[in-house]
C-alpha atoms as a PDB file:
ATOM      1  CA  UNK A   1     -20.767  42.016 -88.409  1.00  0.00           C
ATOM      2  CA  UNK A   2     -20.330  45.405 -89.249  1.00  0.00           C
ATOM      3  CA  UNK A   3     -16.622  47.153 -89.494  1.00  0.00           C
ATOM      4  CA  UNK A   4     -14.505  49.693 -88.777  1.00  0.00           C
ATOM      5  CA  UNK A   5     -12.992  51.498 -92.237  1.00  0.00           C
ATOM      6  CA  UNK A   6      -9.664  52.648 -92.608  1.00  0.00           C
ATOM      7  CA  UNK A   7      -6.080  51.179 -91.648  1.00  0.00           C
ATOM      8  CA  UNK A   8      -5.376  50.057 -88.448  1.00  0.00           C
ATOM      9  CA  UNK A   9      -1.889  51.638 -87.463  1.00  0.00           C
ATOM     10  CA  UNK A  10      -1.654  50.616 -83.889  1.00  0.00           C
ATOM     11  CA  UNK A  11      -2.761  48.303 -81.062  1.00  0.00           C
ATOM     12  CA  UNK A  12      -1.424  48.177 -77.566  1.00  0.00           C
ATOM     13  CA  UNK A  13      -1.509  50.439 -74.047  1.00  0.00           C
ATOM     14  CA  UNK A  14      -1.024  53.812 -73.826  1.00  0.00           C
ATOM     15  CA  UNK A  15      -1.401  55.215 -70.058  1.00  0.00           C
ATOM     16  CA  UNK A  16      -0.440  58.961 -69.607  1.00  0.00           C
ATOM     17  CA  UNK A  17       0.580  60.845 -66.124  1.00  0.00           C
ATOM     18  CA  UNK A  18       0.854  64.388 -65.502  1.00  0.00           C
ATOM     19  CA  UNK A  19       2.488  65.107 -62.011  1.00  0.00           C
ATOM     20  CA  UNK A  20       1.924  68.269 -60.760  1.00  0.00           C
ATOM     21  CA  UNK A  21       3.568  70.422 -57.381  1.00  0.00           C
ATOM     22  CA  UNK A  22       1.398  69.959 -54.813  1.00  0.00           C
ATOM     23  CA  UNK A  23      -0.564  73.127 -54.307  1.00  0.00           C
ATOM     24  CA  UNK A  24      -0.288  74.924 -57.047  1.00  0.00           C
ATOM     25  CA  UNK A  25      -0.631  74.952 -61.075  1.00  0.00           C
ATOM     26  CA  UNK A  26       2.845  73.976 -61.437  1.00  0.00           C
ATOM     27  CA  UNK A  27       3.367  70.877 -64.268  1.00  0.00           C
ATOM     28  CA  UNK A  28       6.380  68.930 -62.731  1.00  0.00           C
ATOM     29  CA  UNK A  29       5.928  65.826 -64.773  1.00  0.00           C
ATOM     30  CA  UNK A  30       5.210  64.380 -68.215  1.00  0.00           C
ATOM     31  CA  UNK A  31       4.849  60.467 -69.126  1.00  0.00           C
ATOM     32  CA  UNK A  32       3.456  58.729 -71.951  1.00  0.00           C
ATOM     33  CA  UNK A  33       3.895  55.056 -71.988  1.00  0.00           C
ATOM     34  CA  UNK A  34       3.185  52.570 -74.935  1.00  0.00           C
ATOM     35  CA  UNK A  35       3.202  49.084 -74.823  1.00  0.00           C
ATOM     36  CA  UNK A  36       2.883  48.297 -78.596  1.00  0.00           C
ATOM     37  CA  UNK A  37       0.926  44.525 -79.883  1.00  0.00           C
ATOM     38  CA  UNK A  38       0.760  45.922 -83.349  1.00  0.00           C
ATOM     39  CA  UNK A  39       2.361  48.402 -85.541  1.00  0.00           C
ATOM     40  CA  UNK A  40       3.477  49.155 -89.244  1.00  0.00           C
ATOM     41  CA  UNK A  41       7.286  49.529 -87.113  1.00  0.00           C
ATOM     42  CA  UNK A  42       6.382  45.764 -85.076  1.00  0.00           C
ATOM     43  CA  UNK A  43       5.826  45.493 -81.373  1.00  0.00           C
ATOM     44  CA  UNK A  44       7.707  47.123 -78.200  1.00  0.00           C
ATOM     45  CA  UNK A  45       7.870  49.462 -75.484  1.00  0.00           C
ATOM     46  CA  UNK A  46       7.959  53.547 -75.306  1.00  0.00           C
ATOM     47  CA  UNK A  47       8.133  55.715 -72.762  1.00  0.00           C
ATOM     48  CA  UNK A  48       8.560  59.375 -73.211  1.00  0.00           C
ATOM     49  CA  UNK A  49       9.145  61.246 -70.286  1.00  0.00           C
ATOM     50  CA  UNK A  50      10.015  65.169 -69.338  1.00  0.00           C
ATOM     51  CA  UNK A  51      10.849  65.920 -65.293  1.00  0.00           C
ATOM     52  CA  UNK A  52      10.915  69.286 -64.139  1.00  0.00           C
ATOM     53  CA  UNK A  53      13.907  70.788 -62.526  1.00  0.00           C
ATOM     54  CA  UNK A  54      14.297  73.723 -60.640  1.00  0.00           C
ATOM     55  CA  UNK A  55      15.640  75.743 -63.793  1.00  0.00           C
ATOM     56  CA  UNK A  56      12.634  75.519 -65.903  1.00  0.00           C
ATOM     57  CA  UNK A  57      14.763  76.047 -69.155  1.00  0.00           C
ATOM     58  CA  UNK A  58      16.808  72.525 -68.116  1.00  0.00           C
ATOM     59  CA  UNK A  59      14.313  69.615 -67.419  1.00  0.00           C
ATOM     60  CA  UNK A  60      15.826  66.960 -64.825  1.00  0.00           C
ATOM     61  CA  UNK A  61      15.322  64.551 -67.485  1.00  0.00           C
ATOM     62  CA  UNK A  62      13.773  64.248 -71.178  1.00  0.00           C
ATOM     63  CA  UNK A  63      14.056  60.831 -73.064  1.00  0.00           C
ATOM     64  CA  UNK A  64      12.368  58.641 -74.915  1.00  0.00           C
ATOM     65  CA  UNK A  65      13.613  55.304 -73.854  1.00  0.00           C
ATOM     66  CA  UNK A  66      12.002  52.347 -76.063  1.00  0.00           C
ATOM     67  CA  UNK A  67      13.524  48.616 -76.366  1.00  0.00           C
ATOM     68  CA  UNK A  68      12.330  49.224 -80.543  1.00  0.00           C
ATOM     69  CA  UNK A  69      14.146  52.197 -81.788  1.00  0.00           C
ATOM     70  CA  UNK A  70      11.674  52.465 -85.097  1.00  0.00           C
ATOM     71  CA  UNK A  71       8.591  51.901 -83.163  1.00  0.00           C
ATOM     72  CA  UNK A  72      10.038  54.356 -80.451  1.00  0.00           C
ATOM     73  CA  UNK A  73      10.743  57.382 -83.058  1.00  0.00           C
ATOM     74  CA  UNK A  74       7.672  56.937 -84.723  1.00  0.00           C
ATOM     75  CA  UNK A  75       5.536  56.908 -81.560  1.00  0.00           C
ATOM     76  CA  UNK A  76       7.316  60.284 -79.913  1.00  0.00           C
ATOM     77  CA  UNK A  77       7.126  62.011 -84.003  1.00  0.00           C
ATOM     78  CA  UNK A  78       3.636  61.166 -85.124  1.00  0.00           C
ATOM     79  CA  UNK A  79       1.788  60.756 -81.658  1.00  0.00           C
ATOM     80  CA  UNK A  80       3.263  61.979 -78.682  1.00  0.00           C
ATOM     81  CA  UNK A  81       4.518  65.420 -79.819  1.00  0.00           C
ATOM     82  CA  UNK A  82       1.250  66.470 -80.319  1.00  0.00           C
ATOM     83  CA  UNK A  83      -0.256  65.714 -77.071  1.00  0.00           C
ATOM     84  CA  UNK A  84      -1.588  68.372 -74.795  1.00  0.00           C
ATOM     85  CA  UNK A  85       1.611  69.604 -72.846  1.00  0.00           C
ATOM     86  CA  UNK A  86       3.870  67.714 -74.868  1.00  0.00           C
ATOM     87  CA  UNK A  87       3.683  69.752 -77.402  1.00  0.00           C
ATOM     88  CA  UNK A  88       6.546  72.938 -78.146  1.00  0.00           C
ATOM     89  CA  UNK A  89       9.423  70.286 -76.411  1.00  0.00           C
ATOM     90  CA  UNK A  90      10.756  69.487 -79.148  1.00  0.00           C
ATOM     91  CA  UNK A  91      10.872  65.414 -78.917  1.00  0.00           C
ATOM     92  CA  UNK A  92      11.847  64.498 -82.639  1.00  0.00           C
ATOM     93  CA  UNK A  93      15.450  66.212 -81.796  1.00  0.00           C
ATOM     94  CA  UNK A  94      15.773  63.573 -78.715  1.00  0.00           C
ATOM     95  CA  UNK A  95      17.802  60.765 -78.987  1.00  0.00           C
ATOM     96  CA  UNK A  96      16.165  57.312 -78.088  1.00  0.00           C
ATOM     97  CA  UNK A  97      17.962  55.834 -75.314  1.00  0.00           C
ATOM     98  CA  UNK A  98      17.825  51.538 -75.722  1.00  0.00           C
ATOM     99  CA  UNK A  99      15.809  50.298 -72.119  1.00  0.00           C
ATOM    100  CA  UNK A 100      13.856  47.017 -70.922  1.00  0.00           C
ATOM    101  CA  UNK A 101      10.275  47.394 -69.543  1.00  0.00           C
ATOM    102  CA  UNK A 102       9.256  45.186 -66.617  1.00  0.00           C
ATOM    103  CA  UNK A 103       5.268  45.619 -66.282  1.00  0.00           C
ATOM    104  CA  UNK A 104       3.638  44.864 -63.269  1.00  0.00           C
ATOM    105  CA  UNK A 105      -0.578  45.204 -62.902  1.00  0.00           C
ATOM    106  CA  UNK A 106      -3.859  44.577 -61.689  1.00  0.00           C
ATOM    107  CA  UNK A 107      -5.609  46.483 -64.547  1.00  0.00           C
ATOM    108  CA  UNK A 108      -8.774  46.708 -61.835  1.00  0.00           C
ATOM    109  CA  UNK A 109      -6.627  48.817 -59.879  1.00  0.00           C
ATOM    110  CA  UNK A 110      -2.766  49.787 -60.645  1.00  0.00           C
ATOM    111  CA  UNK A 111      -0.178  49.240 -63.557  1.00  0.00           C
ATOM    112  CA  UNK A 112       3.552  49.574 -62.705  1.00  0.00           C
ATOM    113  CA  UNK A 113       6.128  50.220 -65.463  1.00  0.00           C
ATOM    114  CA  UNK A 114       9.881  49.623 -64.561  1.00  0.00           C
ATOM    115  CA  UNK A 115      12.307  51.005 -67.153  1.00  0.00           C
ATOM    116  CA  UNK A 116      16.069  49.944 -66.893  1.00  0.00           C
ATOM    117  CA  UNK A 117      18.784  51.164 -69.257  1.00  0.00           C
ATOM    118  CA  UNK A 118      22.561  51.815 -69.183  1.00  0.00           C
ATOM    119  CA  UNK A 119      22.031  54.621 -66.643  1.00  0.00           C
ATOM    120  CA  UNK A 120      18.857  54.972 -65.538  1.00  0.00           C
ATOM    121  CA  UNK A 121      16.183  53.058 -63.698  1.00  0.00           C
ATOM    122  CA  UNK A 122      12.840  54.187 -63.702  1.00  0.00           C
ATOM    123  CA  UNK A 123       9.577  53.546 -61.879  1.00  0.00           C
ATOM    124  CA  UNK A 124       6.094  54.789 -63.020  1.00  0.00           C
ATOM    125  CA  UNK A 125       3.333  53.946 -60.882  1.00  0.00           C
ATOM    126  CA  UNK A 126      -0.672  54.158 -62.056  1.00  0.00           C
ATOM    127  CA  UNK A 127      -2.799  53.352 -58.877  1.00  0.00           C
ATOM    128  CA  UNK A 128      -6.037  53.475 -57.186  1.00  0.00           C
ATOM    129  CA  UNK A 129      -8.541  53.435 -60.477  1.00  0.00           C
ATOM    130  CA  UNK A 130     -11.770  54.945 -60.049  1.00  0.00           C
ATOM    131  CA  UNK A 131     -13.712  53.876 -63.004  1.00  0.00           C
ATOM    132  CA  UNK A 132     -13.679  52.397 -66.580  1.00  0.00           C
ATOM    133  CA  UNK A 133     -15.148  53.529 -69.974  1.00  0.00           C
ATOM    134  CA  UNK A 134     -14.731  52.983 -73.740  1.00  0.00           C
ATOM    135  CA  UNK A 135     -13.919  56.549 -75.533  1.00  0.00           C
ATOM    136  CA  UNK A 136     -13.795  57.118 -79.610  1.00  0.00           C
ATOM    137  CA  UNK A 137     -12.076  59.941 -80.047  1.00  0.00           C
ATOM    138  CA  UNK A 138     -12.421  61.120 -83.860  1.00  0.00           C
ATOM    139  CA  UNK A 139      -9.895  63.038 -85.713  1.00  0.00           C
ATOM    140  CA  UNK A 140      -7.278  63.393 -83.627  1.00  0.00           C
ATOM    141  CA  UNK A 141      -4.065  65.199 -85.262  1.00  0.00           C
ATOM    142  CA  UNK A 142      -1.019  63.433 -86.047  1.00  0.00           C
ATOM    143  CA  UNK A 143       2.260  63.175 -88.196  1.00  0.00           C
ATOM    144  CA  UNK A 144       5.724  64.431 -88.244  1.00  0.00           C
ATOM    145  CA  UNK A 145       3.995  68.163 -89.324  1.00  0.00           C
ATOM    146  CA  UNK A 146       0.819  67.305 -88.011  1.00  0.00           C
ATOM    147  CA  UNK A 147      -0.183  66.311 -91.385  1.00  0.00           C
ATOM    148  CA  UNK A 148      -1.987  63.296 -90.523  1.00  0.00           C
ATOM    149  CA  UNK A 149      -5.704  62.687 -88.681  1.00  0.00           C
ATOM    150  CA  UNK A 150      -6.148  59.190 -87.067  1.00  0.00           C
ATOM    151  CA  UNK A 151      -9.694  57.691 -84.807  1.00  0.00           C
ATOM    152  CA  UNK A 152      -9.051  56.571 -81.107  1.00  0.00           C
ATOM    153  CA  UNK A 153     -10.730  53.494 -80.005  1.00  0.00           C
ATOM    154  CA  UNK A 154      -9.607  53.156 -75.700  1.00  0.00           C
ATOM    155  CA  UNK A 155     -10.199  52.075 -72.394  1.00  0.00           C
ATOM    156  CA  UNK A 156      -9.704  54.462 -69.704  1.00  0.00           C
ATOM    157  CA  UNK A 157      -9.459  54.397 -66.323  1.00  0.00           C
ATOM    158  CA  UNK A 158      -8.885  57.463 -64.451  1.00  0.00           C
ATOM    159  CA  UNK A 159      -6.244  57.109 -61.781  1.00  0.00           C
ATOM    160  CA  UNK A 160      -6.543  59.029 -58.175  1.00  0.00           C
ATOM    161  CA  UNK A 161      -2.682  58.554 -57.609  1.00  0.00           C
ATOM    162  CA  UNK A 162       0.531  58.372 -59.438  1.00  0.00           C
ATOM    163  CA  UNK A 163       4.505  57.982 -58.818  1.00  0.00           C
ATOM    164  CA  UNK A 164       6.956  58.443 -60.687  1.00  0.00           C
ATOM    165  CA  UNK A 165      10.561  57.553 -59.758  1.00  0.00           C
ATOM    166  CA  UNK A 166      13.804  58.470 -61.061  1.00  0.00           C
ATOM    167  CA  UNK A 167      17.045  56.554 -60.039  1.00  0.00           C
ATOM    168  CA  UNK A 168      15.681  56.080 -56.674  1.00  0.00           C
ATOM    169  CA  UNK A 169      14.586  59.361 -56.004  1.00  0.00           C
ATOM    170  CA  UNK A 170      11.039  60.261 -55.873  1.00  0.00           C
ATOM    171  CA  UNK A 171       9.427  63.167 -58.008  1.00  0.00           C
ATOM    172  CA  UNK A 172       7.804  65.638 -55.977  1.00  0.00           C
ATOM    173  CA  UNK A 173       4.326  65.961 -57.725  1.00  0.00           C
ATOM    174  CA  UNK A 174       0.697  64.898 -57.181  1.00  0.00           C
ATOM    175  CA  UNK A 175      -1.943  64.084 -59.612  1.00  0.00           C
ATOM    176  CA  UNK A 176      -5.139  66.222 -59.755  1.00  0.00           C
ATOM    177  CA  UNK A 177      -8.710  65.336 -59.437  1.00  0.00           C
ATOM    178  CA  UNK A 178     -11.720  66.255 -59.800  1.00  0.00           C
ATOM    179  CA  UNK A 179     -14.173  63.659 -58.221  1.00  0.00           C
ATOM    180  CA  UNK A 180     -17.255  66.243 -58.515  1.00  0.00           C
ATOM    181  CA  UNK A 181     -18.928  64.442 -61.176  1.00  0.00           C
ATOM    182  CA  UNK A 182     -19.983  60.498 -59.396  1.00  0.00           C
ATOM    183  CA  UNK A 183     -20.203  58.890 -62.557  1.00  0.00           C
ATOM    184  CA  UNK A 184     -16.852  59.706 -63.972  1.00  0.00           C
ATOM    185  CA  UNK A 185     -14.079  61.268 -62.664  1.00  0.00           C
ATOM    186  CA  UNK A 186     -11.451  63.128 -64.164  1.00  0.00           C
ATOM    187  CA  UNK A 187      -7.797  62.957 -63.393  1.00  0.00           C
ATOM    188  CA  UNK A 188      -4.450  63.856 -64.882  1.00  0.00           C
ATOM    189  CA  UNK A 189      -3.102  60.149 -64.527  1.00  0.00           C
ATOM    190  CA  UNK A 190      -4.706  57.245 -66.317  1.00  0.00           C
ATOM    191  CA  UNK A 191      -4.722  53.809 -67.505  1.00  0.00           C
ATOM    192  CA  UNK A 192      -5.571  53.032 -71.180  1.00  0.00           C
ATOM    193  CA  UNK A 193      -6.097  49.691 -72.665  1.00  0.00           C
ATOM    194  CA  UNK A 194      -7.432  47.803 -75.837  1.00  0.00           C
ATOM    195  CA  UNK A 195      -6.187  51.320 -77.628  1.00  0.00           C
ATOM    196  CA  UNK A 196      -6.420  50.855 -80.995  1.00  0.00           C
ATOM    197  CA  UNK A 197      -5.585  53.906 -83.920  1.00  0.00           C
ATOM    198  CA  UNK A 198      -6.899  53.700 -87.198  1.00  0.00           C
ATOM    199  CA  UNK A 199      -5.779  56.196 -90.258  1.00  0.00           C
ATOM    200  CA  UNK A 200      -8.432  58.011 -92.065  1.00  0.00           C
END
């Protein structure tokens, strides 16, 4: 059986949702959540989040709440700060706030993430999936200075709807979609399983 080469650094979930205000170009929302089976920093739960407010200079909220403080660094530092949109927002000066992660899912259709810490209760909602495929994405960059290129082995499943919910008050967003292509459409919220990272 042939193999893969180079070092496996992750293994886990990784969904994404961008939230946008309905009828315009406006981002409102930002949320990358990892569910982590494998890591050099051991297993866990990350969220990284950034909510619009109405001053743009002053998000609503920005944390990265985790229930593994390494793995939860790490993931914002080497990963998540260079995502599109993410990027310039300067997560590796955010403090980690300490949170449980209730999961809820029908990976056919929806996942449900509720975050609880100290002061804040969180629901993120991934629903109505249109379609699954497996994506390698090669050479993605990575590290504290981007220093670092990594392959992308994932599931995705684009996602026609999201929520996101912040101490019981709704975030006024949408997700966007564009259904024009039938065999696969593309949407700012999706599921990703069976995601797997390997160093080069």
């Amino acid at each position: 059986m042939p193999s893969i080469q180079g070092r496996i650094i992750f293994c886990g979930e990784n969904p994404e949702m961008k939230l946008y205000r309905p009828g315009t170009e406006q981002l409102v929302a930002l949320a990358s959540y990892w569910r982590c089976t494998f890591s050099p920093h051991g297993i866990g739960n990350a969220l990284v989040i950034y909510v619009e407010s109405d001053t743009p200079t002053t998000p609503m909220l920005q944390s990265i709440y985790t229930d593994n403080f390494e793995l939860g660094r790490w993931l914002a530092d080497t990963f998540v700060q260079h995502f599109e949109d993410f990027q310039g927002r300067d997560w590796p000066q955010i403090q980690l706030t300490q949170a449980r992660f209730v999961q809820e899912m029908d990976s056919r259709r929806y996942h449900r993430v509720a975050v609880y810490s100290a002061n804040d209760h969180l629901i993120l909602t991934w629903d109505e999936a249109l379609a699954q495929r497996l994506f390698h994405v090669p050479q993605l960059t990575t590290g504290l200075n981007g220093e670092t290129k990594h392959d992308v082995y994932t599931v995705i499943c684009p996602c026609k709807t999201g929520s996101i919910v912040v101490n019981g008050q709704s975030v006024e967003g949408q997700v966007r979609s564009d259904l024009s292509d039938p065999n696969w459409p593309r949407c700012t919220a999706f599921m990703a399983f069976s995601e797997t990272w390997v160093e080069k």
